[in-house]
N, C-alpha and C. Protein backbone atom coordinates (compact mmCIF):
# COMPACT_ATOMS: atom_id res chain seq x y z
N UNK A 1 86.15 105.77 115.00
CA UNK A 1 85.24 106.89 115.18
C UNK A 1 84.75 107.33 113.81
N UNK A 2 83.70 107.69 113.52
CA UNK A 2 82.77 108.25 112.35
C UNK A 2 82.57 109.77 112.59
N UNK A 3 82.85 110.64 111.99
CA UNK A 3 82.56 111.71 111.94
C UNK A 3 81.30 112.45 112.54
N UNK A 4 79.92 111.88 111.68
CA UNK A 4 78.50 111.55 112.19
C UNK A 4 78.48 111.44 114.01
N UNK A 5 79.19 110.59 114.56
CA UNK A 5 78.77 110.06 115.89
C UNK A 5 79.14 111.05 116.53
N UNK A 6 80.15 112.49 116.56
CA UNK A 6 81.00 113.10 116.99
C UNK A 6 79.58 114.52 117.37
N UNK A 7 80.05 115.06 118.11
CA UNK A 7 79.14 116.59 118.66
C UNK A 7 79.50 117.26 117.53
N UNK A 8 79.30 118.75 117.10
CA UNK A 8 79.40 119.62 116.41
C UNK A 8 80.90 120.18 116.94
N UNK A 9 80.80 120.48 117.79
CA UNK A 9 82.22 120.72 118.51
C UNK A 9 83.77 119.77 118.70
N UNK A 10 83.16 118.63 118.97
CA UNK A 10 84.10 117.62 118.39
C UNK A 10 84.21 117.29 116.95
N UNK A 11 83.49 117.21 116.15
CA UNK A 11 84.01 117.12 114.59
C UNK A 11 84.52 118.00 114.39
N UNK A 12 84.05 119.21 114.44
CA UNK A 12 84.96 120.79 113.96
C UNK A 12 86.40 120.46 114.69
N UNK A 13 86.45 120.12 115.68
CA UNK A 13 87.67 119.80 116.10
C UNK A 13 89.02 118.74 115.34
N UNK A 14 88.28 117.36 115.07
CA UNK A 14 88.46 116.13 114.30
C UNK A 14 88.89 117.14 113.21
N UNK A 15 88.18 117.47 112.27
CA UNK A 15 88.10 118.14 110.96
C UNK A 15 89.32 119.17 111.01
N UNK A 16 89.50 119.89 111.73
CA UNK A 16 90.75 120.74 111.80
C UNK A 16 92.22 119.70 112.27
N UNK A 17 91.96 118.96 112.76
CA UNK A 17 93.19 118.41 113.04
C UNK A 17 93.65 117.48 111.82
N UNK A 18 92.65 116.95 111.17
CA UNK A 18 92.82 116.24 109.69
C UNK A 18 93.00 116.67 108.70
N UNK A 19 92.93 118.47 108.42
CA UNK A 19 93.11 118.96 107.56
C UNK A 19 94.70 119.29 107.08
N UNK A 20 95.36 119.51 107.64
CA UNK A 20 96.94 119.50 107.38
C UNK A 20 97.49 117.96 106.60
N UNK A 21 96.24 116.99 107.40
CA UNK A 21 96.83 115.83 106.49
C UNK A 21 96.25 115.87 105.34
N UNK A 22 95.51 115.75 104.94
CA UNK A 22 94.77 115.59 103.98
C UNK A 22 95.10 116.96 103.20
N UNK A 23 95.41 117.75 103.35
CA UNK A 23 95.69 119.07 102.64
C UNK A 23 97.37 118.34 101.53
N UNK A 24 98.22 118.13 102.59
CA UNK A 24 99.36 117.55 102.32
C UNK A 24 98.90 116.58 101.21
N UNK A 25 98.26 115.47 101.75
CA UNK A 25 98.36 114.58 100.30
C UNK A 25 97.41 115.13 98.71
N UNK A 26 96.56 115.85 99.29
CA UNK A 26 95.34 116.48 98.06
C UNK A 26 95.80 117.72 97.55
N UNK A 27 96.76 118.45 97.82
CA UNK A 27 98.15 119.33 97.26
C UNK A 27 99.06 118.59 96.34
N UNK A 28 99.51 117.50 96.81
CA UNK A 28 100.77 117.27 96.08
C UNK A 28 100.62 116.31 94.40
N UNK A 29 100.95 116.98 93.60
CA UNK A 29 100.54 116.92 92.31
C UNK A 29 101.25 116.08 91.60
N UNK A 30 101.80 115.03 92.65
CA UNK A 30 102.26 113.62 91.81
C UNK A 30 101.41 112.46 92.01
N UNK A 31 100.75 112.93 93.40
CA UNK A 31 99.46 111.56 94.37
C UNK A 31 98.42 112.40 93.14
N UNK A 32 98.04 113.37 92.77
CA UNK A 32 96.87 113.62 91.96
C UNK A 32 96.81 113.61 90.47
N UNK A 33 97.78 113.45 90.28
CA UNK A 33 98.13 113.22 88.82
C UNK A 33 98.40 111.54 88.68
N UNK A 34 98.38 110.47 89.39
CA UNK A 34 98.39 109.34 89.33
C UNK A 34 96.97 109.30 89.79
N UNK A 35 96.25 109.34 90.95
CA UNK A 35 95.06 109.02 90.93
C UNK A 35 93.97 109.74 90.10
N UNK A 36 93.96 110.72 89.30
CA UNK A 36 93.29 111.50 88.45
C UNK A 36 93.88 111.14 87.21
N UNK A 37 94.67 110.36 86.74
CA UNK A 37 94.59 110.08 85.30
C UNK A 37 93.20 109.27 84.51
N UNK A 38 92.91 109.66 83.55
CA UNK A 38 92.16 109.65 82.92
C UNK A 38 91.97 108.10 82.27
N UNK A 39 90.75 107.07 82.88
CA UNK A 39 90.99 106.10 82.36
C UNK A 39 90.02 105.79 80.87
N UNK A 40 90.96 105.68 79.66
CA UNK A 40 90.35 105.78 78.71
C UNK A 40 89.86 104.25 78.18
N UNK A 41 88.70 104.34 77.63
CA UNK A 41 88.16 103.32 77.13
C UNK A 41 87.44 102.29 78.22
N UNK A 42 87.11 102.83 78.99
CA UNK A 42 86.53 101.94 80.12
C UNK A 42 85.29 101.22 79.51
N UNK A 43 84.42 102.27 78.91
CA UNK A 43 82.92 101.73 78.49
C UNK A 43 83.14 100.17 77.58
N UNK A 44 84.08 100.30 77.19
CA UNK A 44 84.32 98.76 76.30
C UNK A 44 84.79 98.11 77.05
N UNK A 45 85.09 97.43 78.04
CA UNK A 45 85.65 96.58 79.21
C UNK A 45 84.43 95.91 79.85
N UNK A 46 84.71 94.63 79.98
CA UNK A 46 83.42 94.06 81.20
C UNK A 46 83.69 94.36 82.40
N UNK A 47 83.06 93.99 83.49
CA UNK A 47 82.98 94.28 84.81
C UNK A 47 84.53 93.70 85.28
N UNK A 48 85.33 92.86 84.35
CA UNK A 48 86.69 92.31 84.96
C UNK A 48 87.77 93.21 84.68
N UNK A 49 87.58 93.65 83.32
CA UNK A 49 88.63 94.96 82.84
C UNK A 49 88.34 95.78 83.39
N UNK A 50 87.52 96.21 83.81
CA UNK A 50 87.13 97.28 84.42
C UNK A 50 87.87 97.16 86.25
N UNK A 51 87.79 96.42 86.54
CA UNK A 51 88.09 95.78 87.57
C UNK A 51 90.23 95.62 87.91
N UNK A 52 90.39 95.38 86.48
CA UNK A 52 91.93 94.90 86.29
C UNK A 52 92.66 96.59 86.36
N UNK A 53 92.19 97.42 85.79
CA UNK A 53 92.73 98.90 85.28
C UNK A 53 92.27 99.65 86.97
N UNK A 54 91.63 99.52 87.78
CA UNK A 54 90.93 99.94 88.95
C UNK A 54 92.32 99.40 90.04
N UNK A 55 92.68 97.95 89.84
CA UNK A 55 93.31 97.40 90.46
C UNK A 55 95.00 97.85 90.36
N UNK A 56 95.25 98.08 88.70
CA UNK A 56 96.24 98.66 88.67
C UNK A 56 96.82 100.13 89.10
N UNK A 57 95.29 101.06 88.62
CA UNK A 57 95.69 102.29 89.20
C UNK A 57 95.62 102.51 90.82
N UNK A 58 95.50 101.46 91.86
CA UNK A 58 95.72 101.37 93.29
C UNK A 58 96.53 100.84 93.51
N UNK A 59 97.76 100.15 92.43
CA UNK A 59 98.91 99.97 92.31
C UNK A 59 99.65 100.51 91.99
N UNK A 60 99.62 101.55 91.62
CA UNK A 60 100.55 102.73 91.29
C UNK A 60 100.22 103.52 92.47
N UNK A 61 99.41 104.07 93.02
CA UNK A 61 98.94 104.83 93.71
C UNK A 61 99.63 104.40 95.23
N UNK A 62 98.84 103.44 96.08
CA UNK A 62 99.60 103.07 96.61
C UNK A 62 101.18 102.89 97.59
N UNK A 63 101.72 102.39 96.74
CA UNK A 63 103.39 102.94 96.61
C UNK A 63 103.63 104.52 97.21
N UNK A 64 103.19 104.76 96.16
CA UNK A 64 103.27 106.37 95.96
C UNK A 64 102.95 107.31 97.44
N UNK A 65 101.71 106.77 97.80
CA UNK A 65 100.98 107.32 99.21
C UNK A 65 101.65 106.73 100.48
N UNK A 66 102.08 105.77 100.34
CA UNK A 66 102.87 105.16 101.78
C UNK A 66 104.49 105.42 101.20
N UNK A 67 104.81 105.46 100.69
CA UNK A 67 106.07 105.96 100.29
C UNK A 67 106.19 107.64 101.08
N UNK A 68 105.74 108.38 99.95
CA UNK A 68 105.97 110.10 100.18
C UNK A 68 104.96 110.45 101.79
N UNK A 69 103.88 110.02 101.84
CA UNK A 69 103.00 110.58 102.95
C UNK A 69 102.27 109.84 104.05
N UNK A 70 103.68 108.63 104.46
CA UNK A 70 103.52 107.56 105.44
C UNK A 70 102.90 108.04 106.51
N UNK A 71 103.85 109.74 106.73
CA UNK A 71 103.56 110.37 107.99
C UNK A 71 101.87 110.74 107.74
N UNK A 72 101.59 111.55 106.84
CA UNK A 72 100.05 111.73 106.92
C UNK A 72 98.93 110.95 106.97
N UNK A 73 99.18 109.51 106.40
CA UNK A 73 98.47 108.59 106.57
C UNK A 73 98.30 108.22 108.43
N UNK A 74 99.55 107.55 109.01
CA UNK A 74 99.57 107.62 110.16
C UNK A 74 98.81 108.81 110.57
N UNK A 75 98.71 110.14 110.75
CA UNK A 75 98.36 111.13 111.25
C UNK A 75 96.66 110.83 111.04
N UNK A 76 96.49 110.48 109.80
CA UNK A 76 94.92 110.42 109.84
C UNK A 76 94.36 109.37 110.49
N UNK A 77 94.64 108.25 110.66
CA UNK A 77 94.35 107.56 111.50
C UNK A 77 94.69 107.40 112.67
N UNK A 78 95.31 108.30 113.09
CA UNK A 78 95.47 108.83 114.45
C UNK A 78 94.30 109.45 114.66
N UNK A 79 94.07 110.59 114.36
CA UNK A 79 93.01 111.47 114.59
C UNK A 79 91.84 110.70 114.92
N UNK A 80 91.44 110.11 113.36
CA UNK A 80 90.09 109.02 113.45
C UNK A 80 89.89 108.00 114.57
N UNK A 81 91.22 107.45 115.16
CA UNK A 81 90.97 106.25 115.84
C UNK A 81 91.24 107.02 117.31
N UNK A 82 91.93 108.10 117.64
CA UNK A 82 92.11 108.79 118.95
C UNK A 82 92.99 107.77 119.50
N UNK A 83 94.03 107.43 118.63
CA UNK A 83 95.11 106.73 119.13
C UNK A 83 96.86 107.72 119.20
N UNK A 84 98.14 107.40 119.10
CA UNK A 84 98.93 108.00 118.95
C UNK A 84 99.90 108.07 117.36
N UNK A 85 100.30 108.32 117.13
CA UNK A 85 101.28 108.15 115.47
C UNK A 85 102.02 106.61 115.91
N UNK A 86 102.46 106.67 117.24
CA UNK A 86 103.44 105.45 117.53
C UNK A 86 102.58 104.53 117.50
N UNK A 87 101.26 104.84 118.08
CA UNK A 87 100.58 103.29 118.44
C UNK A 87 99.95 102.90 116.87
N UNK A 88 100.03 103.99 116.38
CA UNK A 88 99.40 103.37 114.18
C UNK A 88 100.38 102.55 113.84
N UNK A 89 101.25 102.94 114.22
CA UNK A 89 102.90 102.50 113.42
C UNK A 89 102.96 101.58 113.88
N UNK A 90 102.89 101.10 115.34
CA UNK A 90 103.56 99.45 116.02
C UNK A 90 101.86 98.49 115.85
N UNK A 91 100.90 98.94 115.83
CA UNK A 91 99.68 98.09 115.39
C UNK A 91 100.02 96.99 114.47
N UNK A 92 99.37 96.20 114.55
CA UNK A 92 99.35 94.86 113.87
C UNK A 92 98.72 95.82 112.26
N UNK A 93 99.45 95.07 111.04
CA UNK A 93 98.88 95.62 109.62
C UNK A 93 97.19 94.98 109.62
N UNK A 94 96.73 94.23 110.03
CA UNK A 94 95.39 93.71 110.22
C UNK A 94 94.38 95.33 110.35
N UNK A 95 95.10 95.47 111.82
CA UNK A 95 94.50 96.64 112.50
C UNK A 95 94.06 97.77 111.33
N UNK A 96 95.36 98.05 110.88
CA UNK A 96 95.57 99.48 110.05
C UNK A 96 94.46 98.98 108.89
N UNK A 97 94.60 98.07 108.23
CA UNK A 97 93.71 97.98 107.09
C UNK A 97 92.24 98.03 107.50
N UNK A 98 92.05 97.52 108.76
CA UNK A 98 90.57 97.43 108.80
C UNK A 98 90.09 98.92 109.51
N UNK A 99 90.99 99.73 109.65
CA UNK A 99 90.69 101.31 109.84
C UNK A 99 90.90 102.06 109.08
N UNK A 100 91.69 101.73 108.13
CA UNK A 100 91.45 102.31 106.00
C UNK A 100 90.40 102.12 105.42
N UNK A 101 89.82 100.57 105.67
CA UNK A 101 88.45 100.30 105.61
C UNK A 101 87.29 100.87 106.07
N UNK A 102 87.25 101.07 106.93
CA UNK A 102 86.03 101.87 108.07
C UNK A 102 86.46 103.53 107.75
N UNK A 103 87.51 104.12 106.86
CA UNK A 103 87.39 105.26 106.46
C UNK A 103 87.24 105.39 105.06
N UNK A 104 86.94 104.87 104.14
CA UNK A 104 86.96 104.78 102.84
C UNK A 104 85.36 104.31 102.98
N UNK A 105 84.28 104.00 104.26
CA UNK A 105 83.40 103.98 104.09
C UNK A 105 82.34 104.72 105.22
N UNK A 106 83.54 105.82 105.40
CA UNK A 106 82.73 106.64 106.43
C UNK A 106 82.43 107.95 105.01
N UNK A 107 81.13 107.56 104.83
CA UNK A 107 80.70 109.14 103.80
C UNK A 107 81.14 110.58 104.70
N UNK A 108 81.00 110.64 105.19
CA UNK A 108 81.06 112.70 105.97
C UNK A 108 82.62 112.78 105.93
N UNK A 109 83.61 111.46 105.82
CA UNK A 109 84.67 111.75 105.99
C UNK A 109 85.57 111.68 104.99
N UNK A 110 84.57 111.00 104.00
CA UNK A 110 84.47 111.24 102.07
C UNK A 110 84.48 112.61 101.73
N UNK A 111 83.60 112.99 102.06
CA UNK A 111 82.60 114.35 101.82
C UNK A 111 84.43 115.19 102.13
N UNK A 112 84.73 115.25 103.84
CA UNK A 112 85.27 116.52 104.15
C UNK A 112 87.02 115.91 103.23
N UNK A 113 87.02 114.97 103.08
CA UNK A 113 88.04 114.61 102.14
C UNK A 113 88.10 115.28 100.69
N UNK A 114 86.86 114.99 99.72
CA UNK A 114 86.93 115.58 98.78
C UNK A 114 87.18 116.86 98.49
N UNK A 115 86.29 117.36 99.51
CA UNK A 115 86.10 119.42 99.56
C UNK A 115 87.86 119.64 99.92
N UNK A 116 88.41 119.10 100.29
CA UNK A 116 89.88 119.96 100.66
C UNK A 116 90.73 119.49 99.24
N UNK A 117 90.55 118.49 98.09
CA UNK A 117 90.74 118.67 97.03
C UNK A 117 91.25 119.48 95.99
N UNK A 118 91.76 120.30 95.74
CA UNK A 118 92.04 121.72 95.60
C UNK A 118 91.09 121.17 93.67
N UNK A 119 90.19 122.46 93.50
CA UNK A 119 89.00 122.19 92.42
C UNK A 119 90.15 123.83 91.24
N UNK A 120 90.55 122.74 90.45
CA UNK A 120 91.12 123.12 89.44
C UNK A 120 90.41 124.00 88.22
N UNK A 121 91.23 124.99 87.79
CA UNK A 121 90.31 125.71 87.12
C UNK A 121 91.14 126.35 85.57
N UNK A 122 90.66 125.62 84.27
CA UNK A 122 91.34 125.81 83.40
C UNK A 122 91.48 127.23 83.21
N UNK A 123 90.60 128.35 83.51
CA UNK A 123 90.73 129.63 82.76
C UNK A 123 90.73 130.47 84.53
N UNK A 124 91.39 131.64 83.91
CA UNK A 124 91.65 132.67 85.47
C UNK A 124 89.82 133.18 85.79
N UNK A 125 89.79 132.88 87.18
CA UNK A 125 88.40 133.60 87.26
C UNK A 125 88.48 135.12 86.86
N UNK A 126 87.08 135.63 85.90
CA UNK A 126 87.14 136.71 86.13
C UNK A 126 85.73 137.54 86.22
N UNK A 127 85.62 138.20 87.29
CA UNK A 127 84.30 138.93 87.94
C UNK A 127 83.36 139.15 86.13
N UNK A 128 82.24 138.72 86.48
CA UNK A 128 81.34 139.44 85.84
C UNK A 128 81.09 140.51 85.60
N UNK A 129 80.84 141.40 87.24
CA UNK A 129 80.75 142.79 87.36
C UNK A 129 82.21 143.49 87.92
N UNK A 130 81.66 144.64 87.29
CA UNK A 130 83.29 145.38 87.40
C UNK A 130 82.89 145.92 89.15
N UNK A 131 83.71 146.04 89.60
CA UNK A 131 83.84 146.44 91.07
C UNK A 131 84.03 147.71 91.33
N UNK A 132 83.78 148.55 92.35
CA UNK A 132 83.61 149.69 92.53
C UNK A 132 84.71 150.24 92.73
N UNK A 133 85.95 149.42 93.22
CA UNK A 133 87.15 149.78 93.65
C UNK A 133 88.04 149.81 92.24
N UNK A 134 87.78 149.45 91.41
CA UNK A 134 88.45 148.95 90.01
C UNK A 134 88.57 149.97 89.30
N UNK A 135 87.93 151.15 89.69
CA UNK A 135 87.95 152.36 88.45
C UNK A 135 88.95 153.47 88.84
């Protein structure tokens, strides 16, 4: 299932039930601190180094995501496929990859992936204007 193909009422639906997963893995600050490290020196690499350091950091990563958040993974492709956690789990690995696939290239489900991201902020916000309640 694609996000897109879904009613307004059924995605809002989809979208709330995926958010606990995806909250879980885009919270936890060992999956984001391995996939957000900083790859330095890329611009000097050809399209193969570039390629080798891409490959490695989905090797670290990886591990890491089916290790700690087997359950949330299952859960999201539950949701997406309108199957059960048991029936992700006993599926042929064929299956599962080619529905990691078909979500890593569903954009809207990019999109509602990124936004639950938690958007980091080096300095404390602080109001421009002073507030009326503040004095």
């Amino acid at each position: 299932m694609k996000l897109f193909q879904l009613s307004t009422d059924q995605a809002l639906d989809t979208m709330c039930e995926l958010a606990p997963y995806i909250g879980n893995i885009a919270n936890d600050e060992t999956v984001v601190g391995t996939i957000g490290k900083v790859m330095e020196d890329v611009e000097e690499l050809n399209r193969y180094g570039q390629f080798m350091l891409l490959a490695g950091r989905i090797g670290e990563f990886t591990p890491l995501l089916l290790k700690t958040h087997r359950a949330d993974v299952y859960g999201i492709l539950s949701v997406m496929n309108e199957r059960t956690v048991a029936e992700i789990a006993a599926q042929k690995l064929i299956d599962t990859i080619r529905q990691v696939r078909e979500l890593f290239q569903d954009e809207d489900f990019l999109t509602f992936f990124r936004s639950s991201v938690r958007q980091g902020q080096k300095e404390p916000y602080a109001p421009s204007v002073e507030s009326h309640t503040s004095a």
